[in-house]
C-alpha atoms as a PDB file:
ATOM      1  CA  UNK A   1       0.000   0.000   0.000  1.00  0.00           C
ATOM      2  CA  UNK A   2       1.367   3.160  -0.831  1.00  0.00           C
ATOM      3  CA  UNK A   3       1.849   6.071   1.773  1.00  0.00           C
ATOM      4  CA  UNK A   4      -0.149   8.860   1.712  1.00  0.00           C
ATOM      5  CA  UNK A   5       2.134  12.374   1.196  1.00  0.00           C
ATOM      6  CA  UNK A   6       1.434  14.987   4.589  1.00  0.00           C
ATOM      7  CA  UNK A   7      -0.031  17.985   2.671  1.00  0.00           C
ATOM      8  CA  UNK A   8       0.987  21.549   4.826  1.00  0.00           C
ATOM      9  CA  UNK A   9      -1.144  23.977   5.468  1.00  0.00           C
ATOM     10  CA  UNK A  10      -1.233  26.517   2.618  1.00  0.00           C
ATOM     11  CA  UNK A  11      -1.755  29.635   4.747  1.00  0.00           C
ATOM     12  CA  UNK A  12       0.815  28.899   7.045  1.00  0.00           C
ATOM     13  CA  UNK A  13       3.333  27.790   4.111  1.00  0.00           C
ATOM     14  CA  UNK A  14       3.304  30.871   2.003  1.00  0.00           C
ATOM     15  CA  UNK A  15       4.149  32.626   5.284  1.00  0.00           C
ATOM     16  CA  UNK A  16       6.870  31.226   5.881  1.00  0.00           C
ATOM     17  CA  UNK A  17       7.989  31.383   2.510  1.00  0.00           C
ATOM     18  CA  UNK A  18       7.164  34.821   1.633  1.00  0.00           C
ATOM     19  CA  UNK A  19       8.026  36.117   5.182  1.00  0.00           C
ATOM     20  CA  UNK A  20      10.929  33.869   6.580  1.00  0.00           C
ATOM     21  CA  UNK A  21      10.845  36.224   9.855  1.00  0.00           C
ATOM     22  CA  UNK A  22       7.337  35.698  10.581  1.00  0.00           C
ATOM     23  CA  UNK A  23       7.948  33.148  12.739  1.00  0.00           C
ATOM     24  CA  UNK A  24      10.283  34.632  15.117  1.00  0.00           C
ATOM     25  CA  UNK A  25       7.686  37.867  15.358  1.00  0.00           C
ATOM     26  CA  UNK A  26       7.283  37.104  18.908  1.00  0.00           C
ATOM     27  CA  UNK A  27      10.832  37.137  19.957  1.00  0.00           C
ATOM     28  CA  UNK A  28      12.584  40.370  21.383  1.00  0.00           C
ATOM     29  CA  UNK A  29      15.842  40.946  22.164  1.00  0.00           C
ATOM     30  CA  UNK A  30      16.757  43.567  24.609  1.00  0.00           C
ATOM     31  CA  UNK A  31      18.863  46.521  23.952  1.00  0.00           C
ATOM     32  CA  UNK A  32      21.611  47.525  25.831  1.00  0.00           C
ATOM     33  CA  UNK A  33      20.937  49.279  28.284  1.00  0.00           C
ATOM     34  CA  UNK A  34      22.608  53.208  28.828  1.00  0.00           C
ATOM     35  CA  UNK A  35      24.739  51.594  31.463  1.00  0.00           C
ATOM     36  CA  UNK A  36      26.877  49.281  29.304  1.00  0.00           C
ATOM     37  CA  UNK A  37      28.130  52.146  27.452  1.00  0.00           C
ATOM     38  CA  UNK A  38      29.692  53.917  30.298  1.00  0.00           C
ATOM     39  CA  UNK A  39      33.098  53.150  31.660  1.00  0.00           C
ATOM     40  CA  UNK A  40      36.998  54.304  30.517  1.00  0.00           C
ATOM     41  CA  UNK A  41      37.720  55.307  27.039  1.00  0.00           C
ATOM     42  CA  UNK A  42      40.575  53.698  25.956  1.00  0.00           C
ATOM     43  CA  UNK A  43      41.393  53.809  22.242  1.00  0.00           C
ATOM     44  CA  UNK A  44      44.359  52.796  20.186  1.00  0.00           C
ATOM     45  CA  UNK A  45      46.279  55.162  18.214  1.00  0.00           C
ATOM     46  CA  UNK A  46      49.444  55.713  16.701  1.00  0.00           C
ATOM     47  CA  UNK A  47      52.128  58.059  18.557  1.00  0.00           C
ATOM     48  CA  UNK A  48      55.185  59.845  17.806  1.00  0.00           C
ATOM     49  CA  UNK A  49      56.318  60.094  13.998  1.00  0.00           C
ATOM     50  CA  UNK A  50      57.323  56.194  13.844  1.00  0.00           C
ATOM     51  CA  UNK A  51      53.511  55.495  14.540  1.00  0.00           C
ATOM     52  CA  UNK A  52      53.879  52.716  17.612  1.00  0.00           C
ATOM     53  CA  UNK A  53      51.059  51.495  18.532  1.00  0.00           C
ATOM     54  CA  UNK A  54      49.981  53.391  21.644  1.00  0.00           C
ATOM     55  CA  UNK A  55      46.487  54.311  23.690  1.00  0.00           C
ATOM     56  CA  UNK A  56      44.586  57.741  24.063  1.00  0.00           C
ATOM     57  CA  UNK A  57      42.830  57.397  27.946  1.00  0.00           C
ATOM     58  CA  UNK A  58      40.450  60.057  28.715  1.00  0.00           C
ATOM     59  CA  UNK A  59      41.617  61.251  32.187  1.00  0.00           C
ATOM     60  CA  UNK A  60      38.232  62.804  32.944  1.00  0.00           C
ATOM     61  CA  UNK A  61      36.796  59.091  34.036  1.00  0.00           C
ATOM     62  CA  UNK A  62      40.014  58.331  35.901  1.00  0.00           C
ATOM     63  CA  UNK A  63      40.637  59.421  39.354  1.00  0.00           C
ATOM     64  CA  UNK A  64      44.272  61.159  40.281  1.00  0.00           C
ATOM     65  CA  UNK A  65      45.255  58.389  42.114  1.00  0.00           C
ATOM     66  CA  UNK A  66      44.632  56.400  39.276  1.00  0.00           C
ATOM     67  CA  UNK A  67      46.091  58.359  36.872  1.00  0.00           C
ATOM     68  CA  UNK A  68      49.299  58.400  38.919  1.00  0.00           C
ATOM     69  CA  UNK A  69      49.313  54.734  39.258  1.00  0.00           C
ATOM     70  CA  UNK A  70      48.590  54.398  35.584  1.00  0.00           C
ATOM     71  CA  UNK A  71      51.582  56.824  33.860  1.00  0.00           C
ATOM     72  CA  UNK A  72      54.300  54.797  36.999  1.00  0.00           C
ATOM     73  CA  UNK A  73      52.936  51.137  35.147  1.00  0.00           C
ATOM     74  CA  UNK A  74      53.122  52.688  31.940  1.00  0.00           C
ATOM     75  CA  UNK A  75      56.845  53.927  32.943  1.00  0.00           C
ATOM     76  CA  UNK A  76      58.102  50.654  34.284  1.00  0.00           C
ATOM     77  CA  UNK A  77      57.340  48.731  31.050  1.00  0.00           C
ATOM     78  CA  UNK A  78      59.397  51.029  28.888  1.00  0.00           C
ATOM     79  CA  UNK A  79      56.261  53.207  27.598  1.00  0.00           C
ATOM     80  CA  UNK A  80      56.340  56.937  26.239  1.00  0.00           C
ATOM     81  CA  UNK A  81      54.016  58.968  28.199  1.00  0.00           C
ATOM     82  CA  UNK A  82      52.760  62.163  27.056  1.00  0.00           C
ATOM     83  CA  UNK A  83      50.682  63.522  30.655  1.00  0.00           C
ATOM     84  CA  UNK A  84      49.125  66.307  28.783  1.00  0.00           C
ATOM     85  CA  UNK A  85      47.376  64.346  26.444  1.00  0.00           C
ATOM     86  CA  UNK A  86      46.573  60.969  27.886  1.00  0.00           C
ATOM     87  CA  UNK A  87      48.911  59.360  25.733  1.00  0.00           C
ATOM     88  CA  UNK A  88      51.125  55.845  26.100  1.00  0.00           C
ATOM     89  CA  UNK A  89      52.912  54.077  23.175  1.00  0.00           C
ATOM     90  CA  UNK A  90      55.188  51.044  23.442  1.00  0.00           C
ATOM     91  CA  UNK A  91      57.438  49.449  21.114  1.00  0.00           C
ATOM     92  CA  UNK A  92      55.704  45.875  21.563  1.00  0.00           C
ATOM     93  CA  UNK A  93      51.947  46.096  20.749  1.00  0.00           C
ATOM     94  CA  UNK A  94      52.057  43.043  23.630  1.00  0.00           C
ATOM     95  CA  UNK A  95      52.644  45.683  26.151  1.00  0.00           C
ATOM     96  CA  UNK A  96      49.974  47.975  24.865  1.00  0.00           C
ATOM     97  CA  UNK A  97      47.091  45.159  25.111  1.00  0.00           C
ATOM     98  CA  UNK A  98      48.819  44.796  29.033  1.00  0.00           C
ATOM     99  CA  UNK A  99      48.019  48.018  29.456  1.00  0.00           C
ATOM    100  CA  UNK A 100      44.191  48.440  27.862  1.00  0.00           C
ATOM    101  CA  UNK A 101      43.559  44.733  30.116  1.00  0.00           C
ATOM    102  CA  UNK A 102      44.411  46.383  33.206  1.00  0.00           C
ATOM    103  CA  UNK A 103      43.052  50.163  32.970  1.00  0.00           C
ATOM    104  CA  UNK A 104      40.435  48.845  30.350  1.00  0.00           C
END
């Protein structure tokens, strides 16, 4: 005896062909919230006029103490620090992710 072929349901079958999405209609996905966006601004750059790779830090979001702590770090591992402008290069790019781990 042959089987009998499962016919689908044409309403719900041109949905899902015309409108592949339709079936996920009911899930949301939450947006980040303001929060996540906050924290230190760290980004890479290039410093000095052989372009090593080096960090910009915004020392509004830092406190002193932190800053302080951050340029003597920076100092030990052989970095160029320019205070003024929140800036750290160091000849291994190594060194530079060290840096963006910790203070990041």
């Amino acid at each position: 005896m042959p089987r009998k072929k499962k016919t689908a349901n044409p309403q719900t079958a041109n949905t899902a062909v015309t409108n592949p999405g339709a079936i996920f209609n009911n899930i949301t996905i939450p947006q980040p919230s303001g929060e996540d966006k906050k924290g230190p601004k760290i980004e890479n750059c290039e410093v000095g006029p052989f372009r090593l790779k080096g960090v910009k830090v915004d020392f509004n979001q830092y406190t002193e103490e932190q800053i302080k702590e951050m340029i003597a770090w920076a100092r030990e591992n052989s970095a160029y620090v320019v205070e003024d402008r929140g800036l750290f290069s160091w000849r291994k790019e190594s060194l530079r992710d060290w840096f963006v781990l910790r203070w990041g």
